[in-house]
Protein backbone atom coordinates (compact mmCIF):
# COMPACT_ATOMS: atom_id res chain seq x y z
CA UNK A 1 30.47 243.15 1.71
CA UNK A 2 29.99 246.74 2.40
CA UNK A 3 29.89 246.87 6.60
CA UNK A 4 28.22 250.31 8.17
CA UNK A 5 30.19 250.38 11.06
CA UNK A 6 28.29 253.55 12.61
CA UNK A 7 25.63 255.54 12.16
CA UNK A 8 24.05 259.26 12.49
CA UNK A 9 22.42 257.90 15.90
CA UNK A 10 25.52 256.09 16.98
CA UNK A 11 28.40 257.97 15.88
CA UNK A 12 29.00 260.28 19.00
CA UNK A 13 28.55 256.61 21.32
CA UNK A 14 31.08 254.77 19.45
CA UNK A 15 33.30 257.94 19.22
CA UNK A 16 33.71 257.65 23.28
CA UNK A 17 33.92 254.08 23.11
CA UNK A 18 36.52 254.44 20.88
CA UNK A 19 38.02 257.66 22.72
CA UNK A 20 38.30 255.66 25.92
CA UNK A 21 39.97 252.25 24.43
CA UNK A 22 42.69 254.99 23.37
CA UNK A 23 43.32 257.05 26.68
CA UNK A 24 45.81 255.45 28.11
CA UNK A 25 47.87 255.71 25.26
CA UNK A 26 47.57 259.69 25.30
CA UNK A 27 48.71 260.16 28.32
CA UNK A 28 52.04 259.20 27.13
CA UNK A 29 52.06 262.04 24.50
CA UNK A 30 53.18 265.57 25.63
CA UNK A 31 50.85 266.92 22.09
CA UNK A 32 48.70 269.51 23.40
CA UNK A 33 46.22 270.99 20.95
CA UNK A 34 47.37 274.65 19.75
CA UNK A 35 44.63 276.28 17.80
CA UNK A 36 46.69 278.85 16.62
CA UNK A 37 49.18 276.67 15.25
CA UNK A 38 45.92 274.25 13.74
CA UNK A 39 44.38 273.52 10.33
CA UNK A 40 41.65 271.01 9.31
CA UNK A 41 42.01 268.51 6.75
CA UNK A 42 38.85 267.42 5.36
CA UNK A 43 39.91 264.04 2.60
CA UNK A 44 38.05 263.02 -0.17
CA UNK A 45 34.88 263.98 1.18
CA UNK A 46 33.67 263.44 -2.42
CA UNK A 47 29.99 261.94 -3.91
CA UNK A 48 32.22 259.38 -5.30
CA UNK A 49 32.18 257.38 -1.64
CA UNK A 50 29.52 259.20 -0.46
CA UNK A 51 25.78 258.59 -2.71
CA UNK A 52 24.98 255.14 -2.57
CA UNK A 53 24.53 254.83 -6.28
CA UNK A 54 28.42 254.56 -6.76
CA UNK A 55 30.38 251.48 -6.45
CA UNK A 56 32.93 253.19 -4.20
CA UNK A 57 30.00 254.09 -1.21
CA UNK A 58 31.57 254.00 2.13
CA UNK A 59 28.16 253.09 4.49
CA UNK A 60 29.06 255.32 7.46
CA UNK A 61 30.77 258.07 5.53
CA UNK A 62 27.19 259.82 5.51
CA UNK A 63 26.98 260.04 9.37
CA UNK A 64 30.26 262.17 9.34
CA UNK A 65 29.01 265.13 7.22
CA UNK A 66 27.09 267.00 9.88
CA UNK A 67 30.30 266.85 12.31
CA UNK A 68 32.93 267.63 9.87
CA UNK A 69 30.37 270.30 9.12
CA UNK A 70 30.69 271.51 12.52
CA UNK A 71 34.43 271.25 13.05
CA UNK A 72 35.08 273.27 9.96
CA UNK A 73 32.53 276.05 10.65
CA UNK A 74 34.23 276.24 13.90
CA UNK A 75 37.89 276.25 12.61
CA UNK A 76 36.53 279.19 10.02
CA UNK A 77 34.92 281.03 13.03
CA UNK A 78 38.68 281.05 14.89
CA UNK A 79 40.42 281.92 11.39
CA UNK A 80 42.26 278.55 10.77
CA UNK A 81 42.79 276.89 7.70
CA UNK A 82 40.09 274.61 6.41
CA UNK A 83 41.63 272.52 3.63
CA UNK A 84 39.65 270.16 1.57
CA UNK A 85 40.78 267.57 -0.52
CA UNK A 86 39.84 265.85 -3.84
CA UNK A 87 41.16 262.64 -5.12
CA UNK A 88 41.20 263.21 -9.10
CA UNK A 89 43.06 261.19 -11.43
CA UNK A 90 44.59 261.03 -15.03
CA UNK A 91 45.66 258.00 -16.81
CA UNK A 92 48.65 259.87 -16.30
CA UNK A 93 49.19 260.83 -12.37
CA UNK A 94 47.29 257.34 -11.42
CA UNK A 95 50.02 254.72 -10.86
CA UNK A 96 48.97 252.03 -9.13
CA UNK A 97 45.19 253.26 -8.44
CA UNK A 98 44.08 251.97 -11.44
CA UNK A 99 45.67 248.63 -11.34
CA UNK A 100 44.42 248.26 -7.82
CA UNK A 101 41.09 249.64 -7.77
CA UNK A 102 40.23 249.09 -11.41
CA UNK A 103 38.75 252.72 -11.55
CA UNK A 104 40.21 255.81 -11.51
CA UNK A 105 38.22 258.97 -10.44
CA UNK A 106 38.30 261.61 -13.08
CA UNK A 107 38.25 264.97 -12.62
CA UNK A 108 34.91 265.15 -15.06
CA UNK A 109 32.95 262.72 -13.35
CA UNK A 110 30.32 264.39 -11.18
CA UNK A 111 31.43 262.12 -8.67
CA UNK A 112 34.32 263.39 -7.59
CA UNK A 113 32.70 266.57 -6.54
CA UNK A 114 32.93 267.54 -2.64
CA UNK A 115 29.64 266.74 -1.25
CA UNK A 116 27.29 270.11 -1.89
CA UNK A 117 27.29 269.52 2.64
CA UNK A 118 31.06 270.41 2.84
CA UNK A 119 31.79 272.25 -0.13
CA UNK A 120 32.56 275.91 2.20
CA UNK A 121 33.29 278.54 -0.01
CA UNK A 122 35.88 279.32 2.85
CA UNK A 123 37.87 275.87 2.37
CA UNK A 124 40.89 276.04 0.01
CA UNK A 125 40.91 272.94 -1.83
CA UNK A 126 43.20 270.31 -3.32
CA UNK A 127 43.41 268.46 -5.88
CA UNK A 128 45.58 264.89 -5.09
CA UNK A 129 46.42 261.99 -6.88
CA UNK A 130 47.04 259.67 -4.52
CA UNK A 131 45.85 258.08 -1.10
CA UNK A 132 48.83 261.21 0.79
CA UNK A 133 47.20 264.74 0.66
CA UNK A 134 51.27 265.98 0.57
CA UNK A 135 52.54 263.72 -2.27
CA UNK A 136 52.83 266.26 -5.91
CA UNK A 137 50.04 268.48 -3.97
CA UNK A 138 51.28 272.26 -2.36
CA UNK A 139 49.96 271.40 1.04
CA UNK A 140 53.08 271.23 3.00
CA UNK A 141 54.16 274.54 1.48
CA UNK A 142 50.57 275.85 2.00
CA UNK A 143 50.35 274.89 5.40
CA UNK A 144 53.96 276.23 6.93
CA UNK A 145 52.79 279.61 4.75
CA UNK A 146 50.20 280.05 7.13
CA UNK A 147 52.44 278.64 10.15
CA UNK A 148 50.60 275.75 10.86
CA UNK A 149 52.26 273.21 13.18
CA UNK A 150 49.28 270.77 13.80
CA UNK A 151 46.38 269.24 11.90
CA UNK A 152 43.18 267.91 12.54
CA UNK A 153 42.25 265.28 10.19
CA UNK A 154 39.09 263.94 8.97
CA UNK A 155 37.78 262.09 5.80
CA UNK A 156 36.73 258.92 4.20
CA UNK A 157 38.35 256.07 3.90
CA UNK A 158 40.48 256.15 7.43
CA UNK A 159 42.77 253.35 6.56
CA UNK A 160 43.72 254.43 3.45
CA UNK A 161 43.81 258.32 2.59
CA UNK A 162 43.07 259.71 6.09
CA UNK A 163 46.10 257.40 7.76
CA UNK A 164 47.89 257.59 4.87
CA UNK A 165 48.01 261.41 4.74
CA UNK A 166 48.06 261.68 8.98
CA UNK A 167 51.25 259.42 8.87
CA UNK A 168 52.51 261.65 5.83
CA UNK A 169 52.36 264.91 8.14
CA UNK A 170 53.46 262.90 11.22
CA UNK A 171 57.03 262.44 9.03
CA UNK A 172 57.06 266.08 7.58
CA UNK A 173 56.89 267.13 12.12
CA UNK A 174 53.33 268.20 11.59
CA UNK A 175 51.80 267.01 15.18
């Protein structure tokens, strides 16, 4: 069962819930936010979890959109890096994907598109096989190119491709 765990009208409330349940656990961090040294990761913001026609919806992906939106027009206002990402697969480059999930999203399928929403004509994009933006993509090279040191991360699918790729740059000494 499919669970909507926010909405449009209740993302920004459960956001400070959520923000305050975690504060005392960033005080112990000595991370401050650079912007010069930032880039934003939008993940798999793709139709494929996002139209509720497809098998693969994720219920409160839709109430992201407007503020990814936001935090990307701002991050292309200031100059920084917006990088998008889009899970495609072969039968080749899938592994375990389709074993696990039974599906594999194709590059052809319409699906797999970046929402019309988020698709910036400012936002590099790439292409990943798997659940870690950085595994057999050129986003680690990409991003020390441009001397980014920190990332902002947002996305679908938090506990798979989103902590899977923010754990990824935690081990490369991304902060």
């Amino acid at each position: 069962m499919k669970t909507k765990y926010f909405t449009s009208e209740t993302i920004d409330t459960k956001s400070k819930e959520f923000m305050e349940k975690i504060s005392p656990f960033k005080k112990r961090t000595a991370i401050i936010f650079n912007p010069e040294r930032a880039a934003l990761l939008i993940l798999d913001m793709q139709r494929f979890f996002l139209e509720e026609d497809s098998h693969a919806f994720v219920p409160s992906a839709p109430a992201t959109i407007p503020k990814i939106a936001i935090l990307s027009r701002l991050f292309h206002q200031q100059g920084l890096p917006v990088i998008a990402t889009r899970h495609v697969n072969s039968d080749d480059n899938a592994k375990m994907m389709s074993v696990w999930w039974k599906d594999i999203i194709q590059r052809e399928n319409e699906l797999s598109e970046i929402v019309k929403e988020l698709d910036f004509p400012f936002a590099a994009v790439v292409e990943k096989p798997q659940y870690d933006a950085f595994y057999q993509t050129g986003l680690e090279d990409s991003l020390a190119k441009s001397g980014v040191s920190q990332i902002v991360v947002t996305g679908v699918m938090t506990h798979l491709c989103v902590e899977t790729t923010a754990r990824s740059a935690f081990v490369r000494g991304f902060e």
